[in-house]
N, C-alpha and C. Protein backbone atom coordinates (compact mmCIF):
# COMPACT_ATOMS: atom_id res chain seq x y z
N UNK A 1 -55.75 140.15 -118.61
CA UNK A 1 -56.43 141.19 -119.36
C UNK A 1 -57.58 141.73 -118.54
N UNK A 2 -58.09 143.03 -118.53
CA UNK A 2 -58.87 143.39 -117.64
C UNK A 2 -59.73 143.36 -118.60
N UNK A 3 -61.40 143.46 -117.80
CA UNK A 3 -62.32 143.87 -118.65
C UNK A 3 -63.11 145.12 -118.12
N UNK A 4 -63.61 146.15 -119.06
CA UNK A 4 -64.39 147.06 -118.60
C UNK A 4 -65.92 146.14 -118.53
N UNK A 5 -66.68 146.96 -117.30
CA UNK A 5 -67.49 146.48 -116.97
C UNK A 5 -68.83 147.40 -118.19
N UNK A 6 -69.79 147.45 -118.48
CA UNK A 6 -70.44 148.26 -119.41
C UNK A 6 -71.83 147.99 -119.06
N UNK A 7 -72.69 149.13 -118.92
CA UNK A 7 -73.95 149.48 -118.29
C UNK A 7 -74.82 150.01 -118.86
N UNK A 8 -75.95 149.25 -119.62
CA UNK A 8 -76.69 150.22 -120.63
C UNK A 8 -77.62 151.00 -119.71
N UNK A 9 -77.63 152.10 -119.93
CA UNK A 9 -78.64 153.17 -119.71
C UNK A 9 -79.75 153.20 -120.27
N UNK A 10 -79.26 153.48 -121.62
CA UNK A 10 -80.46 153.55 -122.47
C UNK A 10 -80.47 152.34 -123.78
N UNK A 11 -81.64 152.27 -124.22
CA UNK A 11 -81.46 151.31 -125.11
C UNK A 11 -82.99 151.33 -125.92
N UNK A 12 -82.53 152.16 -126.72
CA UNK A 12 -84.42 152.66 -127.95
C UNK A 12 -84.83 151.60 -128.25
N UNK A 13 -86.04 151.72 -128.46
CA UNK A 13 -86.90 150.53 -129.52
C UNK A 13 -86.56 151.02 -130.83
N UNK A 14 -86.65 150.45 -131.63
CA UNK A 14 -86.28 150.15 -133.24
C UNK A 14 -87.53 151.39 -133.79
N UNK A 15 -88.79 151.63 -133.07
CA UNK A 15 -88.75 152.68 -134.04
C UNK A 15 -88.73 154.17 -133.52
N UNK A 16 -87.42 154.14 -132.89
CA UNK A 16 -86.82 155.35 -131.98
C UNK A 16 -85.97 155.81 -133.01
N UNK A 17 -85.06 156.63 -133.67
CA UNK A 17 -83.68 156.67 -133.94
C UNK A 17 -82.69 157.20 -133.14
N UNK A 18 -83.14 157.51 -131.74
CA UNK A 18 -81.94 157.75 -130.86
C UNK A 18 -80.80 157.19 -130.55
N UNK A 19 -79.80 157.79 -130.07
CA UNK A 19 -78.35 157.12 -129.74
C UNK A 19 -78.26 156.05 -128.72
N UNK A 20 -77.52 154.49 -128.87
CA UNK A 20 -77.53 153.90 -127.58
C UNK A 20 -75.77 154.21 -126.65
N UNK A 21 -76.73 154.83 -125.75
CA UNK A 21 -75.69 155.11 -124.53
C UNK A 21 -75.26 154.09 -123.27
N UNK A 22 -74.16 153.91 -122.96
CA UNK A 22 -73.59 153.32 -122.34
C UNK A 22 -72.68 153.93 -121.25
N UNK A 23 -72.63 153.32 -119.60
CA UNK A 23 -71.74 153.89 -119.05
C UNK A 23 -70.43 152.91 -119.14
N UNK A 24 -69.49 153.60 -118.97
CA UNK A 24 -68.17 152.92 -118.41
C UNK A 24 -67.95 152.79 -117.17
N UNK A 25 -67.62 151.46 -116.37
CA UNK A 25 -66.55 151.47 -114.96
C UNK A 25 -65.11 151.45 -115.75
N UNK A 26 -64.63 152.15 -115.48
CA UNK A 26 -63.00 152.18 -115.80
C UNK A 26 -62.50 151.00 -114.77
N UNK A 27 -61.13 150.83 -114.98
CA UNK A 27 -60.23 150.09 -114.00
C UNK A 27 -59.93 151.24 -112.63
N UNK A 28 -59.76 151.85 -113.08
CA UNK A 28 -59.99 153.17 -111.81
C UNK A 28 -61.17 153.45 -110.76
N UNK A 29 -62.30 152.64 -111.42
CA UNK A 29 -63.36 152.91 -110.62
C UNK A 29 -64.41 153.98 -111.37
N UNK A 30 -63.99 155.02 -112.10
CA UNK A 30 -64.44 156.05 -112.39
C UNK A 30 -65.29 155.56 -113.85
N UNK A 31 -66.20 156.25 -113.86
CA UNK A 31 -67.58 155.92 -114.39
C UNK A 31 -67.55 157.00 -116.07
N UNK A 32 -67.68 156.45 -117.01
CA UNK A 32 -67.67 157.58 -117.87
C UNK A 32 -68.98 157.29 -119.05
N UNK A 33 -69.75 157.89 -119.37
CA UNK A 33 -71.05 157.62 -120.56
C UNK A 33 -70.15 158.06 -121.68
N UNK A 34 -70.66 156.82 -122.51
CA UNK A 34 -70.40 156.74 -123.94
C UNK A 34 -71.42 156.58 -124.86
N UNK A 35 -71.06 157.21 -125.93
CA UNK A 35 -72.42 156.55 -127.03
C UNK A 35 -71.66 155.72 -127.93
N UNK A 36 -72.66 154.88 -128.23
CA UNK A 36 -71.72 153.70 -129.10
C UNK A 36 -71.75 153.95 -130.52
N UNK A 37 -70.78 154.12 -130.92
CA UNK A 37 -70.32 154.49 -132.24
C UNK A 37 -71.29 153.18 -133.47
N UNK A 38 -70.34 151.69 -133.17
CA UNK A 38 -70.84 151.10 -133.95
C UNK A 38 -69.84 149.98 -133.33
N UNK A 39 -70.48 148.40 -133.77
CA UNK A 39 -70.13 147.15 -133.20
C UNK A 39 -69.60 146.59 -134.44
N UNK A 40 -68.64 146.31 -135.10
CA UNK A 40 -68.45 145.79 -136.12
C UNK A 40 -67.13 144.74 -135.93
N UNK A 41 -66.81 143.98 -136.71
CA UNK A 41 -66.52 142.80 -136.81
C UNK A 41 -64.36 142.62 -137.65
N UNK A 42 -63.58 142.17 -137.00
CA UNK A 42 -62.21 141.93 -138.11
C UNK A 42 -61.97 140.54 -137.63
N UNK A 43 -61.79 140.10 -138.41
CA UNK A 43 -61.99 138.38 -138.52
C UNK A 43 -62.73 137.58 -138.00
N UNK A 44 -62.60 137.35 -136.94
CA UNK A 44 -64.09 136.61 -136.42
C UNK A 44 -64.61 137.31 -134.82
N UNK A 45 -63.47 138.08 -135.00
CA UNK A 45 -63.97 138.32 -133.53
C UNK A 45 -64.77 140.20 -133.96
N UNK A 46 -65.69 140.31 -132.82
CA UNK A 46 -66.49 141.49 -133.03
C UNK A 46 -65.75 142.98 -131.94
N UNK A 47 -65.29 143.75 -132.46
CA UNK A 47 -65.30 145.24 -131.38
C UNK A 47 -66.36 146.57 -131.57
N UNK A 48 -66.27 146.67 -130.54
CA UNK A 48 -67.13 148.29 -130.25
C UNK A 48 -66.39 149.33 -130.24
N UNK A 49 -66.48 150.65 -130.90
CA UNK A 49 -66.15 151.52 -130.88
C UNK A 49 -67.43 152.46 -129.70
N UNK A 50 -66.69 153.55 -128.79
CA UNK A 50 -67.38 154.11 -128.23
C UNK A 50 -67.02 155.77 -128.50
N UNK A 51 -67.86 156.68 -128.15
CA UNK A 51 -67.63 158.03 -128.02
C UNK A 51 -67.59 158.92 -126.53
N UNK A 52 -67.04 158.56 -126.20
CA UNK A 52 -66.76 159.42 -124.63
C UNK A 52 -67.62 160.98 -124.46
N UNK A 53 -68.83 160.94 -123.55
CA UNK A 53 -69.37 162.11 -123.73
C UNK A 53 -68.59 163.15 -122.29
N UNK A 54 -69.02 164.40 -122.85
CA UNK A 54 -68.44 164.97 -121.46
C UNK A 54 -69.67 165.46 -121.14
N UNK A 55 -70.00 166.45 -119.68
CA UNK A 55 -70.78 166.46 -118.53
C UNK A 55 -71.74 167.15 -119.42
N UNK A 56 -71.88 167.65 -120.68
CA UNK A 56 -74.06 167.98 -121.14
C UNK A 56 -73.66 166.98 -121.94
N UNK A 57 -73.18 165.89 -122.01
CA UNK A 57 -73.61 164.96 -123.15
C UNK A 57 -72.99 165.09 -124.36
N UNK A 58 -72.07 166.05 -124.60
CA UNK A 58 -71.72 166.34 -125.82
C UNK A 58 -70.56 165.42 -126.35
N UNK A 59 -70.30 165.08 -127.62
CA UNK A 59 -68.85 164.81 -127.91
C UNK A 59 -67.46 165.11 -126.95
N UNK A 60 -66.59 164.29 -126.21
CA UNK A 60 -65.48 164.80 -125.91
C UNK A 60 -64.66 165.94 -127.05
N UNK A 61 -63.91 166.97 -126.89
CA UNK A 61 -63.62 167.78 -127.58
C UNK A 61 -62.10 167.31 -128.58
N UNK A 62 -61.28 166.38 -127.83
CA UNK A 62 -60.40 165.91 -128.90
C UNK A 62 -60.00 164.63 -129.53
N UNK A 63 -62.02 164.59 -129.66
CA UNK A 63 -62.46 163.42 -130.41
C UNK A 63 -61.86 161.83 -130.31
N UNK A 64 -61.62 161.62 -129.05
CA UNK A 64 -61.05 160.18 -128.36
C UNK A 64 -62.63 159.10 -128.77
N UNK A 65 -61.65 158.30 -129.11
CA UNK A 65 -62.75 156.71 -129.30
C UNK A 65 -61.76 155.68 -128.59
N UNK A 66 -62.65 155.54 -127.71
CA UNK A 66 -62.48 153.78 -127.34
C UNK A 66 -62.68 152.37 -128.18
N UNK A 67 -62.12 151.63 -128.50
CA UNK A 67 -62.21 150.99 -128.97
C UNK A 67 -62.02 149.49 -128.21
N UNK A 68 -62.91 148.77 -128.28
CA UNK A 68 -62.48 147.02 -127.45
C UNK A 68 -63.02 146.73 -128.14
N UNK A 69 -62.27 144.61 -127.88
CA UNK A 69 -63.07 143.46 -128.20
C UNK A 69 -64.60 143.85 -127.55
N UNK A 70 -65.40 143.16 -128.19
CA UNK A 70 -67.17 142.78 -127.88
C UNK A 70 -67.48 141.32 -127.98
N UNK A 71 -67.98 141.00 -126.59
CA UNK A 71 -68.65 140.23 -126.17
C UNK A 71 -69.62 139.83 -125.92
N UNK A 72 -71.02 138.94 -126.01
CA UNK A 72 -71.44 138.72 -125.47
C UNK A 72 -71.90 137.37 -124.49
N UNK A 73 -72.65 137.74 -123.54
CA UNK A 73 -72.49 136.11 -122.63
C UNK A 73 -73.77 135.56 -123.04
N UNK A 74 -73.92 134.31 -122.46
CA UNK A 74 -74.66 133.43 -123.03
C UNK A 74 -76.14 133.84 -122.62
N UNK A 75 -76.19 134.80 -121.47
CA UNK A 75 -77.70 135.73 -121.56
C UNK A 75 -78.05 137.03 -121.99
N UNK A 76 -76.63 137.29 -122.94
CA UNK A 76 -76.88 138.50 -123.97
C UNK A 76 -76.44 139.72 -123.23
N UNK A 77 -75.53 139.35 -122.11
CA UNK A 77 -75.01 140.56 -121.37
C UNK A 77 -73.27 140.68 -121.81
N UNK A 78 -73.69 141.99 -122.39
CA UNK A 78 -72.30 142.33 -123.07
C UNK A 78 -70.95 142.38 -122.13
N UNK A 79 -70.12 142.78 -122.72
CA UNK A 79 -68.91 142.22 -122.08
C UNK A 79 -67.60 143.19 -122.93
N UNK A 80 -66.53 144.10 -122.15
CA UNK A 80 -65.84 144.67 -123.30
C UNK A 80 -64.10 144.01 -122.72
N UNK A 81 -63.33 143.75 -123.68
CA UNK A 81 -61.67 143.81 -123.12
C UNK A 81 -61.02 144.34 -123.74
N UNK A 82 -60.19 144.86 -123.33
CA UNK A 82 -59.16 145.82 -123.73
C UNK A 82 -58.54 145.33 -124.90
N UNK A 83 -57.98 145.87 -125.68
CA UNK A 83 -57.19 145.30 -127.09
C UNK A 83 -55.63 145.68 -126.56
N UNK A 84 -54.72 144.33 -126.14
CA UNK A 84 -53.32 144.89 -126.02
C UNK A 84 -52.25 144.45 -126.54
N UNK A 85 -52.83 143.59 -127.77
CA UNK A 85 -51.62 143.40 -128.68
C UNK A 85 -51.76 144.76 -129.92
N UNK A 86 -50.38 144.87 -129.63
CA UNK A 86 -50.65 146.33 -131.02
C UNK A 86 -50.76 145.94 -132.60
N UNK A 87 -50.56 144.94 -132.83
CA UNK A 87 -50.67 144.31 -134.17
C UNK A 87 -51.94 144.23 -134.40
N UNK A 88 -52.89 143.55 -132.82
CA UNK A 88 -54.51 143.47 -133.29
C UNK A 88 -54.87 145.06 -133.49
N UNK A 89 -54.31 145.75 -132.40
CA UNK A 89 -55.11 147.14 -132.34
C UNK A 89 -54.82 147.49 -133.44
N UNK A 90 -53.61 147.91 -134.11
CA UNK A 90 -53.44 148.98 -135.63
C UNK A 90 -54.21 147.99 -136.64
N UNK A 91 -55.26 146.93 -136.72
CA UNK A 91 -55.74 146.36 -137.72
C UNK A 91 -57.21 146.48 -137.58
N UNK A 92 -57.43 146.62 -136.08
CA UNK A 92 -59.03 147.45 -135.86
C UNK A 92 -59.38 148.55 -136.00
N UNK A 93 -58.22 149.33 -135.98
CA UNK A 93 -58.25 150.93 -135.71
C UNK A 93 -58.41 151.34 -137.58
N UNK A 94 -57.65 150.53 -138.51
CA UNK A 94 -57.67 150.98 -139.40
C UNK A 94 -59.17 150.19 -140.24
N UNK A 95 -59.88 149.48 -139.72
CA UNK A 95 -61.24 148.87 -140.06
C UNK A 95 -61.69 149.86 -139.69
N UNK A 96 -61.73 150.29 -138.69
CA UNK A 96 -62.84 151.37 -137.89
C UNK A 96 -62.69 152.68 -138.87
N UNK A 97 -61.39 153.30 -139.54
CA UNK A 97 -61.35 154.78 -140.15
C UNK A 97 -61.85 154.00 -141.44
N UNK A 98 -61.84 153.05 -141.65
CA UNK A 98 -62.64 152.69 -143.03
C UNK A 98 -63.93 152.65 -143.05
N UNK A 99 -64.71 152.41 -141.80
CA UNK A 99 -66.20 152.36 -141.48
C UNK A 99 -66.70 154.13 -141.77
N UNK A 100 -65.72 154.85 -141.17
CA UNK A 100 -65.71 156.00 -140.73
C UNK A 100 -65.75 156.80 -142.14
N UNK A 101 -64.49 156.15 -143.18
CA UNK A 101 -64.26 156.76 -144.74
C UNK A 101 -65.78 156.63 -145.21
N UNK A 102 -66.19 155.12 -145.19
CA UNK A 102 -67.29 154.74 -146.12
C UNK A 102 -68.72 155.89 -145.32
N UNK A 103 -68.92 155.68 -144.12
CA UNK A 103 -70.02 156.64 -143.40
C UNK A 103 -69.54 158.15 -144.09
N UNK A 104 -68.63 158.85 -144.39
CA UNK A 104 -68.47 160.48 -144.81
C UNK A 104 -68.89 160.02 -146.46
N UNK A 105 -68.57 159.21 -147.04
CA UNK A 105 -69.00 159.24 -148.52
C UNK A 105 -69.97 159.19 -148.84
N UNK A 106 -70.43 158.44 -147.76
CA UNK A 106 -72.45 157.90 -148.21
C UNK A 106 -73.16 159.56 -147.70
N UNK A 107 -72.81 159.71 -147.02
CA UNK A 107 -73.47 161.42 -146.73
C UNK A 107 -73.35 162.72 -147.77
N UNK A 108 -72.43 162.03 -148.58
CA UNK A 108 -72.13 163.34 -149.30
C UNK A 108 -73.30 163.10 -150.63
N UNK A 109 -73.64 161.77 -150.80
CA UNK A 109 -74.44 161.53 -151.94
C UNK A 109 -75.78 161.71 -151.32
């Protein structure tokens, strides 16, 4: 299993509300900034959802999320791997549009 390597850039103090951004090393080598969606949890193990920005920072345009396992090591340096059983992936993916359902409802109130 490969792992992406992950590089915080930025990282606010608590009484910031800015986005925490992250770069990617791909397996390719090639470097991509993400903002992190949200770190949440399906059974015991934890994944990150990311948002792929393109070159001003903006949202990618046909709204791609990354999604991996989340790690961290024993000095708090994160860690991402790929998800490649498809049974795990279609059971994160559908946690994640539920994070996503419950985040559009709470906005509307």
């Amino acid at each position: 299993m490969s792992k992406e390597k992950i590089n915080p850039l930025y990282l606010p103090n608590e009484e910031e509300d800015d986005d925490i951004r992250v770069t990617l090393t791909m397996d390719d080598g090639s470097d991509v900034e993400c903002e992190i969606l949200t770190i949440f949890d399906v059974g015991d193990q934890d994944y990150i959802a990311l948002l792929p920005l393109d070159d001003q920072d903006e949202p990618n345009e046909d709204g791609e999320v990354f999604i991996y396992r989340y790690f961290e090591g024993p000095k708090g340096e994160p860690s991402l791997e790929n998800i490649e059983d498809d049974e795990e992936y279609e059971a994160v993916a559908d946690r994640f549009d539920e994070l996503l359902d419950d985040a559009e409802f709470e906005e509307m109130d």
